[in-house]
C-alpha atoms as a PDB file:
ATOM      1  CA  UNK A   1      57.134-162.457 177.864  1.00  0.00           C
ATOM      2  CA  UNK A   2      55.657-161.388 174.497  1.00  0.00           C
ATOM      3  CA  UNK A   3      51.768-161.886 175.934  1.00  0.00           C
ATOM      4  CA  UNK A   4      51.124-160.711 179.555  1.00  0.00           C
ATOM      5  CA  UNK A   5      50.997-163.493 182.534  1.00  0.00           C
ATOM      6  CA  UNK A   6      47.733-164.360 183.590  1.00  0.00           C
ATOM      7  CA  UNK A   7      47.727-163.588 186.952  1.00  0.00           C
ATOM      8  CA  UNK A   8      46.444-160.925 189.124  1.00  0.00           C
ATOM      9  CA  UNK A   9      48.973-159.865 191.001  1.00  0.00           C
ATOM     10  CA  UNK A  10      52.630-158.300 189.926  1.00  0.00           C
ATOM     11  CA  UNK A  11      55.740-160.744 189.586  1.00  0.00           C
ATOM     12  CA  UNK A  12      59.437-160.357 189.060  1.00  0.00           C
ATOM     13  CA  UNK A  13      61.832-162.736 187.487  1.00  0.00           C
ATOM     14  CA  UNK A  14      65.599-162.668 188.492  1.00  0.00           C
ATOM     15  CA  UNK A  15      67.891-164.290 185.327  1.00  0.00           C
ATOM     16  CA  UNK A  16      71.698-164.557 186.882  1.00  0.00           C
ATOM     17  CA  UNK A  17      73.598-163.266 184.112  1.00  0.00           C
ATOM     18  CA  UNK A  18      77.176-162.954 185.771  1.00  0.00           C
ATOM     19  CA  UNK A  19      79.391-163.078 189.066  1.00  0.00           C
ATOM     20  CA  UNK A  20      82.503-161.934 190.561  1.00  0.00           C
ATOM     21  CA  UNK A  21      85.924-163.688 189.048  1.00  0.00           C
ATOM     22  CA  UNK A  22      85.283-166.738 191.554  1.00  0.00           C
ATOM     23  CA  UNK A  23      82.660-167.859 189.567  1.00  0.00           C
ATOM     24  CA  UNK A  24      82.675-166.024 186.139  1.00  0.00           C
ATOM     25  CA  UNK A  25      83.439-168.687 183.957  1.00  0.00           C
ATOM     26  CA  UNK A  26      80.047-170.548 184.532  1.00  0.00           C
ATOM     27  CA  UNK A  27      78.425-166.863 182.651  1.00  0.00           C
ATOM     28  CA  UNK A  28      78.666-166.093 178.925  1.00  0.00           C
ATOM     29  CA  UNK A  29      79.685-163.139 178.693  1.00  0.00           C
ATOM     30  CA  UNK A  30      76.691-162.073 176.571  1.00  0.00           C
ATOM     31  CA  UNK A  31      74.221-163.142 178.689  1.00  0.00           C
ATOM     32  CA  UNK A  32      72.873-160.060 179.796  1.00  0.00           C
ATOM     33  CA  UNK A  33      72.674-158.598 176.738  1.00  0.00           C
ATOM     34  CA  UNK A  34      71.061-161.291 175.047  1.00  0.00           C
ATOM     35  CA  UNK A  35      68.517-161.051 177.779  1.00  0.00           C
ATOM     36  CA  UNK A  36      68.014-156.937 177.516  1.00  0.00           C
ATOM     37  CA  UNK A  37      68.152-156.718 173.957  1.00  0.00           C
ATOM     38  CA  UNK A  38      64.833-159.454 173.242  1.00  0.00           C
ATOM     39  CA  UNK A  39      63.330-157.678 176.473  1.00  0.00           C
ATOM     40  CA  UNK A  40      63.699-154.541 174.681  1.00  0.00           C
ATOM     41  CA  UNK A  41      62.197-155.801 171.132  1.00  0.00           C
ATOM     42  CA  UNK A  42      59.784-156.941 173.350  1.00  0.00           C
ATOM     43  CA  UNK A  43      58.519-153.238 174.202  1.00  0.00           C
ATOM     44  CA  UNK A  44      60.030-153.801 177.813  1.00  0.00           C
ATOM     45  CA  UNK A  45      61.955-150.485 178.855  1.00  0.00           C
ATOM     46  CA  UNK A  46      64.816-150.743 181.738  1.00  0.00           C
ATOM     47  CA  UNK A  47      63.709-148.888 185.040  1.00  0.00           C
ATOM     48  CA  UNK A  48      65.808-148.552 188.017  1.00  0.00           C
ATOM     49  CA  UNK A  49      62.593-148.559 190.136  1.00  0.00           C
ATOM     50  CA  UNK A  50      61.087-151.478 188.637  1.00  0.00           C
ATOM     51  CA  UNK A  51      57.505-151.954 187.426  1.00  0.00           C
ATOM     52  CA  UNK A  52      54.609-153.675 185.769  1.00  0.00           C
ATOM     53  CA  UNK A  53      56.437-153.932 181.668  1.00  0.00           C
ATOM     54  CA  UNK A  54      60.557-153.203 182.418  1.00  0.00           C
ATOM     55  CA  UNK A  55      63.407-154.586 183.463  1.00  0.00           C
ATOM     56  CA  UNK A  56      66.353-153.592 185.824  1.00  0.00           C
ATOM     57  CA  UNK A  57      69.831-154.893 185.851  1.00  0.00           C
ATOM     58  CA  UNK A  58      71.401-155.320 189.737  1.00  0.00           C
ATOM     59  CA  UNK A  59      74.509-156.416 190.589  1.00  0.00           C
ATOM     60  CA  UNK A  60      74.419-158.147 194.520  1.00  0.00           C
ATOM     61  CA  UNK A  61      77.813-157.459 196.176  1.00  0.00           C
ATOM     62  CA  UNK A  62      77.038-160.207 198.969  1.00  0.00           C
ATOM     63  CA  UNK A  63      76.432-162.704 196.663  1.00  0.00           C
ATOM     64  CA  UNK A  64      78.719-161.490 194.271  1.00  0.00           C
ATOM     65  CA  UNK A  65      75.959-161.913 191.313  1.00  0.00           C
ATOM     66  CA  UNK A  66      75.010-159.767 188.103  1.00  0.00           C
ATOM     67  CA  UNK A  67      71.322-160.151 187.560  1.00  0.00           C
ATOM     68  CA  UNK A  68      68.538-158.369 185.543  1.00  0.00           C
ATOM     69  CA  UNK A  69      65.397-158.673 187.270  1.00  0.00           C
ATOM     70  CA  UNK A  70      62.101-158.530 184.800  1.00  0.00           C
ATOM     71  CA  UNK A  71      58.740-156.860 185.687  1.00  0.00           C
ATOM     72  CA  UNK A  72      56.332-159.123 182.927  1.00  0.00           C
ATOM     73  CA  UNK A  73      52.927-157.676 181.960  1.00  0.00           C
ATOM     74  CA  UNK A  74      50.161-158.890 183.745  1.00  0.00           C
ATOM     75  CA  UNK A  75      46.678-159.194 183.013  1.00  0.00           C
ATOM     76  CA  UNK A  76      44.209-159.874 186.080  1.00  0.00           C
ATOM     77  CA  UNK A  77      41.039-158.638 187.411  1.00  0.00           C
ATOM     78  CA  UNK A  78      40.464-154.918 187.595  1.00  0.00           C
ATOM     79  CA  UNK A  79      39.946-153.233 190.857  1.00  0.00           C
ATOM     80  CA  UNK A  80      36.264-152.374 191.512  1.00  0.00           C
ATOM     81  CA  UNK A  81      34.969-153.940 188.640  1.00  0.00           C
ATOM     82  CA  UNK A  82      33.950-156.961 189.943  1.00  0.00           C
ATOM     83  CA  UNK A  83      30.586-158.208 188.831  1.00  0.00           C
ATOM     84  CA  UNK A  84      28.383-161.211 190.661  1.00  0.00           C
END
């Protein structure tokens, strides 16, 4: 996550980091903050809204899972820039 993805279009990555009490015990209960706190030394920043270099943390009521969904850095083409 340190050196952007080389790929031209945008990609998210969902780590489960938790669930209800059913299933609870198969999550440390430092998960997701092992995962935010590297993200953030990584210069990632959380955003609710999601985008290209952050992070958001969901929690999915119908499937009863914590997640934190990551935005990487990509590196791809530039628009118009083309040359033949």
């Amino acid at each position: 996550f340190k050196d952007p993805f080389p790929l031209e279009e945008s990609i998210r990555i969902t780590f489960v980091t938790g669930a209800g009490k059913l299933a609870r015990q198969k999550y440390d209960d430092g998960a997701q903050k092992a995962i935010t706190n590297n993200l953030r030394e990584l210069g990632y920043e959380e955003d609710h809204g999601g985008g290209i270099g952050t992070f958001k943390l969901q929690h999915d009521t119908g499937k009863n899972l914590k997640t934190v969904v990551v935005y990487p850095n990509v590196v791809g083409k530039a628009t118009g820039s083309e040359e033949d």
